[in-house]
C-alpha atoms as a PDB file:
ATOM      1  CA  UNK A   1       0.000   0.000   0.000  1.00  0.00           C
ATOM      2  CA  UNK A   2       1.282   3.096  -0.926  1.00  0.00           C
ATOM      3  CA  UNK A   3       1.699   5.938   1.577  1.00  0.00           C
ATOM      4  CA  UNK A   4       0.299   8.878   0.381  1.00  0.00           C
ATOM      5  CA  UNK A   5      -0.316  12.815   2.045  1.00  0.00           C
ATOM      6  CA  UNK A   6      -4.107  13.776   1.091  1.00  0.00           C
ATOM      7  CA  UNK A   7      -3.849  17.171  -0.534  1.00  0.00           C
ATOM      8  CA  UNK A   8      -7.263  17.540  -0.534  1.00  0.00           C
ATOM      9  CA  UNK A   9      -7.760  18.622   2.696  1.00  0.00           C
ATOM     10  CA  UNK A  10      -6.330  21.491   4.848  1.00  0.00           C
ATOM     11  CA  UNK A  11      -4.802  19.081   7.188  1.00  0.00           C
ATOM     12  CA  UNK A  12      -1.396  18.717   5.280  1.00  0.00           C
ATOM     13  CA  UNK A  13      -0.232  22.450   3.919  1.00  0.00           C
ATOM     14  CA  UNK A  14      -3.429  24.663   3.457  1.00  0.00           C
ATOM     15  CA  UNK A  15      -5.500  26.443   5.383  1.00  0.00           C
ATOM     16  CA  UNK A  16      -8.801  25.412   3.315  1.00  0.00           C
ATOM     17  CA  UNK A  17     -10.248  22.370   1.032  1.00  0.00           C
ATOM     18  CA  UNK A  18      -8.877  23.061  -2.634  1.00  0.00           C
ATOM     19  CA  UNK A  19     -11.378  24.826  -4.647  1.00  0.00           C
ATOM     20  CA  UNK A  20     -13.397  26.124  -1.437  1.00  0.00           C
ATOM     21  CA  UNK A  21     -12.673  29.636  -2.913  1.00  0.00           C
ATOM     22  CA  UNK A  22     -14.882  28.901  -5.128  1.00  0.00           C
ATOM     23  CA  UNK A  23     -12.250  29.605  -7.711  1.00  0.00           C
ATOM     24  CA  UNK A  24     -11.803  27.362 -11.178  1.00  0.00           C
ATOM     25  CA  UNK A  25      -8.060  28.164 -11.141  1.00  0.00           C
ATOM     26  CA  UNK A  26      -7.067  27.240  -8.215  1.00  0.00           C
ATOM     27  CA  UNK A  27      -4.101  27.571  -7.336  1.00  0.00           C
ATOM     28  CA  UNK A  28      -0.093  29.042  -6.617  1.00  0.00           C
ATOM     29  CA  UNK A  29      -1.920  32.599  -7.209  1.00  0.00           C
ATOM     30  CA  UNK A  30      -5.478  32.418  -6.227  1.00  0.00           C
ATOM     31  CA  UNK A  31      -5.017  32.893  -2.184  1.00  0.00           C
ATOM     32  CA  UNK A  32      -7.340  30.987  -1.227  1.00  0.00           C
ATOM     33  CA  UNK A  33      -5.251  28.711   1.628  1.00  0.00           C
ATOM     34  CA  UNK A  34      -5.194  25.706  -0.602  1.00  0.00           C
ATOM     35  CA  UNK A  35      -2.662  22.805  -0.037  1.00  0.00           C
ATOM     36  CA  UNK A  36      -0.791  24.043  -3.336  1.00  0.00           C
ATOM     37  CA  UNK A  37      -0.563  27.493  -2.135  1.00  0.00           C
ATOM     38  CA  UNK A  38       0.457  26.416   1.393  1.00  0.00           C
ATOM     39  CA  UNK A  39       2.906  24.144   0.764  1.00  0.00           C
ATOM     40  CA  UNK A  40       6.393  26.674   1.741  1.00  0.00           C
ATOM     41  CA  UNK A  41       4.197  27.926   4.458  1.00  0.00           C
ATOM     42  CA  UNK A  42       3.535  24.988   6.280  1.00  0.00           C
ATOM     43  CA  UNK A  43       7.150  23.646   5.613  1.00  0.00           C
ATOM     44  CA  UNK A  44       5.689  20.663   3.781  1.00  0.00           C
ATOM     45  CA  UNK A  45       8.531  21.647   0.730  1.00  0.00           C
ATOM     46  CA  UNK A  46      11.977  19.602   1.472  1.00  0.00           C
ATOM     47  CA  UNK A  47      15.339  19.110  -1.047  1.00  0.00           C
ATOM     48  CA  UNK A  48      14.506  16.068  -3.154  1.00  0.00           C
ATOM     49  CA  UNK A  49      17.585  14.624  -2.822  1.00  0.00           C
ATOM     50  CA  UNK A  50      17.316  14.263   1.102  1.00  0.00           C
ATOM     51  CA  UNK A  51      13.964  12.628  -0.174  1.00  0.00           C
ATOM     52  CA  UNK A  52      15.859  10.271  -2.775  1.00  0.00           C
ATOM     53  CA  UNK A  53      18.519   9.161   0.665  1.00  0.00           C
ATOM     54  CA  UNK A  54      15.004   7.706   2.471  1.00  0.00           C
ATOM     55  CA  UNK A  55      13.280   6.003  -0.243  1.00  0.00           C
ATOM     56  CA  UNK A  56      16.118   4.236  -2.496  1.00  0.00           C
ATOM     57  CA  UNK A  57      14.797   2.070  -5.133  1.00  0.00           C
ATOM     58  CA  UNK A  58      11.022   3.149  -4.886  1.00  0.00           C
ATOM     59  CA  UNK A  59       8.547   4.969  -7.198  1.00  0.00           C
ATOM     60  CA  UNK A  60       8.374   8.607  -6.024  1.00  0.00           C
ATOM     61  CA  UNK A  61       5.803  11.147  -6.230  1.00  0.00           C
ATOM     62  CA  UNK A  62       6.265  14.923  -5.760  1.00  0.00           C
ATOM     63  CA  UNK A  63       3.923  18.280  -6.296  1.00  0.00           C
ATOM     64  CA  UNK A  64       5.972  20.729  -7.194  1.00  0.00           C
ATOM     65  CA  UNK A  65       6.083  24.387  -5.395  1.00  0.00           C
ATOM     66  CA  UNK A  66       5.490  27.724  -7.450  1.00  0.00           C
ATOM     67  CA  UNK A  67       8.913  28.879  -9.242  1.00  0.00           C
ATOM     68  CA  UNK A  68      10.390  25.532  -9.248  1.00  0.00           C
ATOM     69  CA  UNK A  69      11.040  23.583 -12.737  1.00  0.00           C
ATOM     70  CA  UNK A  70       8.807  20.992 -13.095  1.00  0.00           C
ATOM     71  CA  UNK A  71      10.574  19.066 -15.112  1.00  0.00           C
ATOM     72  CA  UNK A  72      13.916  19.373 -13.011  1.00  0.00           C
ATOM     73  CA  UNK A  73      13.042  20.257  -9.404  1.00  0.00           C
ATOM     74  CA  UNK A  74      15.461  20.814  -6.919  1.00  0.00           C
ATOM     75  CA  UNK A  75      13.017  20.868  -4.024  1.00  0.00           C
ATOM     76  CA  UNK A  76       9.216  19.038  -2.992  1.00  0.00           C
ATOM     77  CA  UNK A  77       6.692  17.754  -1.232  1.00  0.00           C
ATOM     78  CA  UNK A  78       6.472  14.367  -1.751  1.00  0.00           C
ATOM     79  CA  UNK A  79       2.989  12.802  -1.510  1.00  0.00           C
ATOM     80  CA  UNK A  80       3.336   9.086  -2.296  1.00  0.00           C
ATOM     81  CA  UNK A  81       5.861   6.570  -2.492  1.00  0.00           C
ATOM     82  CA  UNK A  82       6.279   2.819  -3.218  1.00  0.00           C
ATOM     83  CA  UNK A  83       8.008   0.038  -4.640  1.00  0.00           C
ATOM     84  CA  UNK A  84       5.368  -0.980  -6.723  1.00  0.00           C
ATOM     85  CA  UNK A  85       4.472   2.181  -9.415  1.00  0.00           C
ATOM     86  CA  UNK A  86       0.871   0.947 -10.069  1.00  0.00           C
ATOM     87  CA  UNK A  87      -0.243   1.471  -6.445  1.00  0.00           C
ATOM     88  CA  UNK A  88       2.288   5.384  -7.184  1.00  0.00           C
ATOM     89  CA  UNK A  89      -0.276   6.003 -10.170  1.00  0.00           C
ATOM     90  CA  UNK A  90      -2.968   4.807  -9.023  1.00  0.00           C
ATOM     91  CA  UNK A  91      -2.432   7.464  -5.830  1.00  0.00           C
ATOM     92  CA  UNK A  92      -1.529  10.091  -8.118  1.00  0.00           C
ATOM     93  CA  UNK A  93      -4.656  10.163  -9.885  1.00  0.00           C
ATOM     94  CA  UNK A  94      -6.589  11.291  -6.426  1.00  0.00           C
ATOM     95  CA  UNK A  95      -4.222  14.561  -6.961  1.00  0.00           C
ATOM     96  CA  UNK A  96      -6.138  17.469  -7.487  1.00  0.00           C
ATOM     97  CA  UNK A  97      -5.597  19.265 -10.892  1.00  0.00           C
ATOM     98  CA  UNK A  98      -4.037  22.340 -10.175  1.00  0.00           C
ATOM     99  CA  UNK A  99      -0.794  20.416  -8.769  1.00  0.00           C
ATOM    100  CA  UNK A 100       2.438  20.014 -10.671  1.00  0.00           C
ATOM    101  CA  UNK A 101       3.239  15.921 -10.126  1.00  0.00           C
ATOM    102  CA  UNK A 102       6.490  15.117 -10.673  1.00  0.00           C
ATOM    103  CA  UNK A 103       6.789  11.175 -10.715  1.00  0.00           C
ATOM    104  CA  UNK A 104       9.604   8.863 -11.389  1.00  0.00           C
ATOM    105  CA  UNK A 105      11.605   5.580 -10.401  1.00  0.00           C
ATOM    106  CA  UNK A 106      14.214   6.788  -7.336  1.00  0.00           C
ATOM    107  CA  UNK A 107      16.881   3.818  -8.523  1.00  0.00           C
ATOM    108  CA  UNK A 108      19.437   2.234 -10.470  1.00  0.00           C
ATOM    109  CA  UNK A 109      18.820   2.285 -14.385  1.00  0.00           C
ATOM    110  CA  UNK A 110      19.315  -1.400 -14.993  1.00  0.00           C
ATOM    111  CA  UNK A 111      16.422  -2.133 -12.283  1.00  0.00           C
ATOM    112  CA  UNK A 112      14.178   0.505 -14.285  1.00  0.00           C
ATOM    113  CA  UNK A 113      15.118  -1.237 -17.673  1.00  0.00           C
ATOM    114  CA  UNK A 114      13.891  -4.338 -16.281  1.00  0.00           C
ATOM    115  CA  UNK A 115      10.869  -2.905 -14.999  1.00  0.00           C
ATOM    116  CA  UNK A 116      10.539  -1.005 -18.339  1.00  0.00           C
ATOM    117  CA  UNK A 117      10.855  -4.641 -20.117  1.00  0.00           C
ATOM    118  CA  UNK A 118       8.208  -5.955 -17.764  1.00  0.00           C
ATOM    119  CA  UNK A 119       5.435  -3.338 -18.290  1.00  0.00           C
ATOM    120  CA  UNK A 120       5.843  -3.267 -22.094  1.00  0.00           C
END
């Protein structure tokens, strides 16, 4: 089973539900307390490679703070993890849709070759 931070709820960066604004855009700009706009605030963002040391060789999942690059992040807050990347997915789907999801294997290359091989 995966373990996974709920970022629908106020409970784990934000001082409101997502969307309780009553905005469509919600999100880094919108102010309304959400998760995604909470996440420096609350102190929920961390270095991804202090992440990487605690979780070797599992399937990692991270939203993505305002002003970093989403497609090379520096820094996180990861919100699922797991060795097996269906039960990663499957988690990351529950995300709500105003998050940047960065998602990826957190391992050696042969061992994602072979996984690669597997799922194909």
């Amino acid at each position: 089973m995966p373990i996974m931070i709920n970022l629908t709820s106020a409970e784990h960066g934000g001082t409101s539900v997502c969307g309780s604004c009553g905005s469509a855009s919600c999100g880094p700009d919108c102010g309304c307390g959400c998760p995604y706009a909470g996440m420096h605030q609350s102190s929920k963002v961390e270095p991804i490679a202090r992440v990487e040391q605690r979780y070797p060789n599992e399937w990692l999942a991270f939203v993505i703070p305002p002003g970093e690059d989403e497609y090379h992040p520096e820094q996180g807050m990861l919100v699922v993890h797991s060795a097996n990347d269906a039960e990663v997915w499957a988690a990351v789907q529950r995300i709500t849709h105003n998050q940047v999801v960065h998602v990826y294997f957190n391992g050696q290359l042969d061992d994602y070759l072979a996984w690669a091989d597997t799922a194909a």
